[in-house]
Every structure is written in C-alpha cells, then in structure tokens.
C-alpha atoms as a PDB file:
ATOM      1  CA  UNK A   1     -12.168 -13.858  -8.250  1.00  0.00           C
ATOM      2  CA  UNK A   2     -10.157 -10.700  -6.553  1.00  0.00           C
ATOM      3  CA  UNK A   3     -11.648  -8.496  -5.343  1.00  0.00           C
ATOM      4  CA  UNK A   4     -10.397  -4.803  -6.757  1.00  0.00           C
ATOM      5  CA  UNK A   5      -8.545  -6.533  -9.334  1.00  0.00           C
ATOM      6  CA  UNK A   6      -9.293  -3.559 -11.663  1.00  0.00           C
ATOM      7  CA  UNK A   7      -7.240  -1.777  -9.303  1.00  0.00           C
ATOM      8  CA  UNK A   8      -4.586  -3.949  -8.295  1.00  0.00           C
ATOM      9  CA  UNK A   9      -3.948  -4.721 -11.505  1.00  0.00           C
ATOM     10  CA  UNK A  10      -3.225  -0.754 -11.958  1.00  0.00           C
ATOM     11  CA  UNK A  11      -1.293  -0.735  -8.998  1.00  0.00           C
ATOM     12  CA  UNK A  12       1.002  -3.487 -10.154  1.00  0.00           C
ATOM     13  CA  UNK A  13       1.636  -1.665 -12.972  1.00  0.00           C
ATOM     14  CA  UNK A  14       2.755   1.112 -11.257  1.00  0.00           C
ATOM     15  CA  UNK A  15       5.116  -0.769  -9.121  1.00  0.00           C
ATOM     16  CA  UNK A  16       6.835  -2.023 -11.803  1.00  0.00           C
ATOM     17  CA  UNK A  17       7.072   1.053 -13.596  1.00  0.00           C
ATOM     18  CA  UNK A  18       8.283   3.100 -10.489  1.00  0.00           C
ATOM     19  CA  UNK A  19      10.988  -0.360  -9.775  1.00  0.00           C
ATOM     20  CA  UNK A  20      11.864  -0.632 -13.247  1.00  0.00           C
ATOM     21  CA  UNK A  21      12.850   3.771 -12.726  1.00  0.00           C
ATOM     22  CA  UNK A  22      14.576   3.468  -9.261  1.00  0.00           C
ATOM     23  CA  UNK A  23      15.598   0.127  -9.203  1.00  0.00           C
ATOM     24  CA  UNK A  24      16.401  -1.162  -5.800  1.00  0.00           C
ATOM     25  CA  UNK A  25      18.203  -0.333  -2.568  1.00  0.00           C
ATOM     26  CA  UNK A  26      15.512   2.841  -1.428  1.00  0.00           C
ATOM     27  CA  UNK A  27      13.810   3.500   1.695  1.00  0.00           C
ATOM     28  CA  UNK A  28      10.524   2.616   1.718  1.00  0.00           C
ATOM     29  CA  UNK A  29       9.355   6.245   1.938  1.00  0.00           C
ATOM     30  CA  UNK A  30      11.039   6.667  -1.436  1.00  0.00           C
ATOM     31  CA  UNK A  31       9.037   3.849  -3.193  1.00  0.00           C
ATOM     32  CA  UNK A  32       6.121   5.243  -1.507  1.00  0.00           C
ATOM     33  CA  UNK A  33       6.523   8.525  -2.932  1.00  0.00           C
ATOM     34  CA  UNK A  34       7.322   7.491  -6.739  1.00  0.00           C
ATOM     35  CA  UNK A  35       4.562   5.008  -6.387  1.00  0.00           C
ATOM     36  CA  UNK A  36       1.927   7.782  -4.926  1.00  0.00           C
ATOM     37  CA  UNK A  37       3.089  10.132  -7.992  1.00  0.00           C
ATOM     38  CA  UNK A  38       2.513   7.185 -10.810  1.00  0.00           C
ATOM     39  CA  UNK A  39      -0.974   6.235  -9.080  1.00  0.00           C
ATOM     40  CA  UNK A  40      -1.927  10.407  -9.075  1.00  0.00           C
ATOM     41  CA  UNK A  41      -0.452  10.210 -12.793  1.00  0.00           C
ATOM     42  CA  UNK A  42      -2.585   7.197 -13.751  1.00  0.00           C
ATOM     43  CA  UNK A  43      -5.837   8.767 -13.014  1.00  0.00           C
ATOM     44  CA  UNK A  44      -6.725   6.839  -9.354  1.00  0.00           C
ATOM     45  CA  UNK A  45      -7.166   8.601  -5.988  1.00  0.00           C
ATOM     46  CA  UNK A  46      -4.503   8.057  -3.364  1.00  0.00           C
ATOM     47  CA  UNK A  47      -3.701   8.411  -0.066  1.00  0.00           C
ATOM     48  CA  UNK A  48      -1.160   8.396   1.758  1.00  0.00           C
ATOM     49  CA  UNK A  49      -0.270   7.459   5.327  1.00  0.00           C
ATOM     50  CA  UNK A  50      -4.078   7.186   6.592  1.00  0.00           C
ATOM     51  CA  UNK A  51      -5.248   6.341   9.582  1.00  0.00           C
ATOM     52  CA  UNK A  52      -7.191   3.641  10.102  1.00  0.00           C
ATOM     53  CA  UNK A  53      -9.258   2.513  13.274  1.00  0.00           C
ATOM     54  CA  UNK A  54      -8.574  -0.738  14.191  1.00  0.00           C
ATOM     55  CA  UNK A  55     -11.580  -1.987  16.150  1.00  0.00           C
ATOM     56  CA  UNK A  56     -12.028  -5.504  18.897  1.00  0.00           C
ATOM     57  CA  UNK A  57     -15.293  -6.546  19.912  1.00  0.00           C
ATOM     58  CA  UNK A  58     -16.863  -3.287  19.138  1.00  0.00           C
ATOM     59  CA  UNK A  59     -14.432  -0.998  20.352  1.00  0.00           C
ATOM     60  CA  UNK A  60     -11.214   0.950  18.906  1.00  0.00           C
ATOM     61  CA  UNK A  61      -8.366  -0.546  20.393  1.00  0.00           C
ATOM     62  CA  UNK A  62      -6.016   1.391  18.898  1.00  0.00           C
ATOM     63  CA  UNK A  63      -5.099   2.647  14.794  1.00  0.00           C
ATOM     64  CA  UNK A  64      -3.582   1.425  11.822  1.00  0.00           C
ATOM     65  CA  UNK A  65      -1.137   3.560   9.632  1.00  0.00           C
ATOM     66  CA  UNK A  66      -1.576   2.217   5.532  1.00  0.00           C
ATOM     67  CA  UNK A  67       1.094   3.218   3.546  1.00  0.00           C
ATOM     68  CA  UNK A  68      -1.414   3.951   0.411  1.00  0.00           C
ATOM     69  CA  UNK A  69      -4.631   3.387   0.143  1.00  0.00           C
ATOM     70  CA  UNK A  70      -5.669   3.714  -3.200  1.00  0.00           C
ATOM     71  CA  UNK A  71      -9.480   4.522  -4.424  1.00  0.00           C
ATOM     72  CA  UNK A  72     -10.487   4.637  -1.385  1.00  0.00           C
ATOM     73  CA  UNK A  73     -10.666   0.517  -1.333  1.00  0.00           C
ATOM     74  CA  UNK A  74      -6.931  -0.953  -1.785  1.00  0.00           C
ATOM     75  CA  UNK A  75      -4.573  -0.770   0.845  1.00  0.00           C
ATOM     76  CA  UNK A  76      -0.679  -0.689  -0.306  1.00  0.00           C
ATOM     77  CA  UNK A  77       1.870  -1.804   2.243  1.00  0.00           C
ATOM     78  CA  UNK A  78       5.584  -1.109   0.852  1.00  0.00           C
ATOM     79  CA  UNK A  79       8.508  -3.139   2.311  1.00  0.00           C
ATOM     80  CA  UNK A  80      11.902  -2.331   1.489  1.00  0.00           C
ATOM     81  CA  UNK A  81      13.378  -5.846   2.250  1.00  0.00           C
ATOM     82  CA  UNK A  82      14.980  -8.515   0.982  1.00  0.00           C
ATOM     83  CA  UNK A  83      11.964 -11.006   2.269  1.00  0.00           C
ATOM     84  CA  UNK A  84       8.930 -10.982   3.495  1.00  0.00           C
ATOM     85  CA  UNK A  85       8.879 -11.724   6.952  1.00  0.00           C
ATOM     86  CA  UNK A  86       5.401 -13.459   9.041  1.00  0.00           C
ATOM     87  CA  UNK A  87       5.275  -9.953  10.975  1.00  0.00           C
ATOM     88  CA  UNK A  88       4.996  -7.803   6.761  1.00  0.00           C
ATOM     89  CA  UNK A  89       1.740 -10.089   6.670  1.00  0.00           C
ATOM     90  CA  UNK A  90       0.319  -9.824  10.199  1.00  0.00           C
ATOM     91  CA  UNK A  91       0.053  -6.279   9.535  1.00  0.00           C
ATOM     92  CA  UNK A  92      -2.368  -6.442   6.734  1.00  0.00           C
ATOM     93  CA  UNK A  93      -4.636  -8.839   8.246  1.00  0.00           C
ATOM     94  CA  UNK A  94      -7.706  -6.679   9.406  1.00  0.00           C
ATOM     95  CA  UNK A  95     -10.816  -7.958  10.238  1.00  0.00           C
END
C-alpha cells in the first residue's frame, strides 16, 4: 500500500499535464513553477522551497530545502536530467 497515494496519484497527474504543456529541455525552476500552479489549480495546498530540519541523534544538524511539498505530507523533488543519478535519491532519504 502507498502511503499518500491519493495524493501522488494527483501529483502525477499534474506532472504529466504540466510535461505534456512544456515538453522538455526547462530548468528545473520552470517545471517547478508550472507544476506548483497545476497543484494550486487542482485544489491541494503547496509549498514551495520549504525548509526542512534535518535532525541526527536528537539534534539539527543542518536543513533540507524540498522543492514542493504538497498537503503538507508529500515531498516533490524535480530533476531536470536526463537520468537519475544515486546522489537525486540520497537526497530524499530522510529518516
């Protein structure tokens, strides 16, 4: 089961619609624009850039800059690549 999938399945959906628009070859500020305007449009609460506190053993160590974050509960992390690379997923894995 996913967790959110209510939501990531809305967020898909905007992806596509916002790729299917712009196509490829963008920045990945671009994308995140277009894809924060379709979320707004599509009736979910998003933010943009926000911090986030990245904590070890207890303490903040340092924070965490998501792309979206999207109800509050799904975080979006664009790439503008051709691949992903291992460092794309490293920065997603918070514990």
């Amino acid at each position: 089961m996913l967790l959110h999938k209510d939501i990531t399945d809305e967020v898909i959906k905007a992806f596509y619609k916002v790729y299917n628009e712009l196509g490829f070859g963008f920045l990945e500020k671009v994308y995140q624009n277009a894809l924060f305007l379709e979320l707004i449009a599509m009736g979910l609460y998003c933010e943009k850039q926000k911090q986030i506190n990245v904590h070890y053993n207890g303490q903040i160590i340092g924070e965490y800059f998501a792309d979206l974050i999207v109800n509050g509960c799904v975080i979006v992390e664009l790439k503008a690549a051709e691949a992903l690379a291992e460092e794309h997923e490293a920065q997603l894995k918070l514990s």
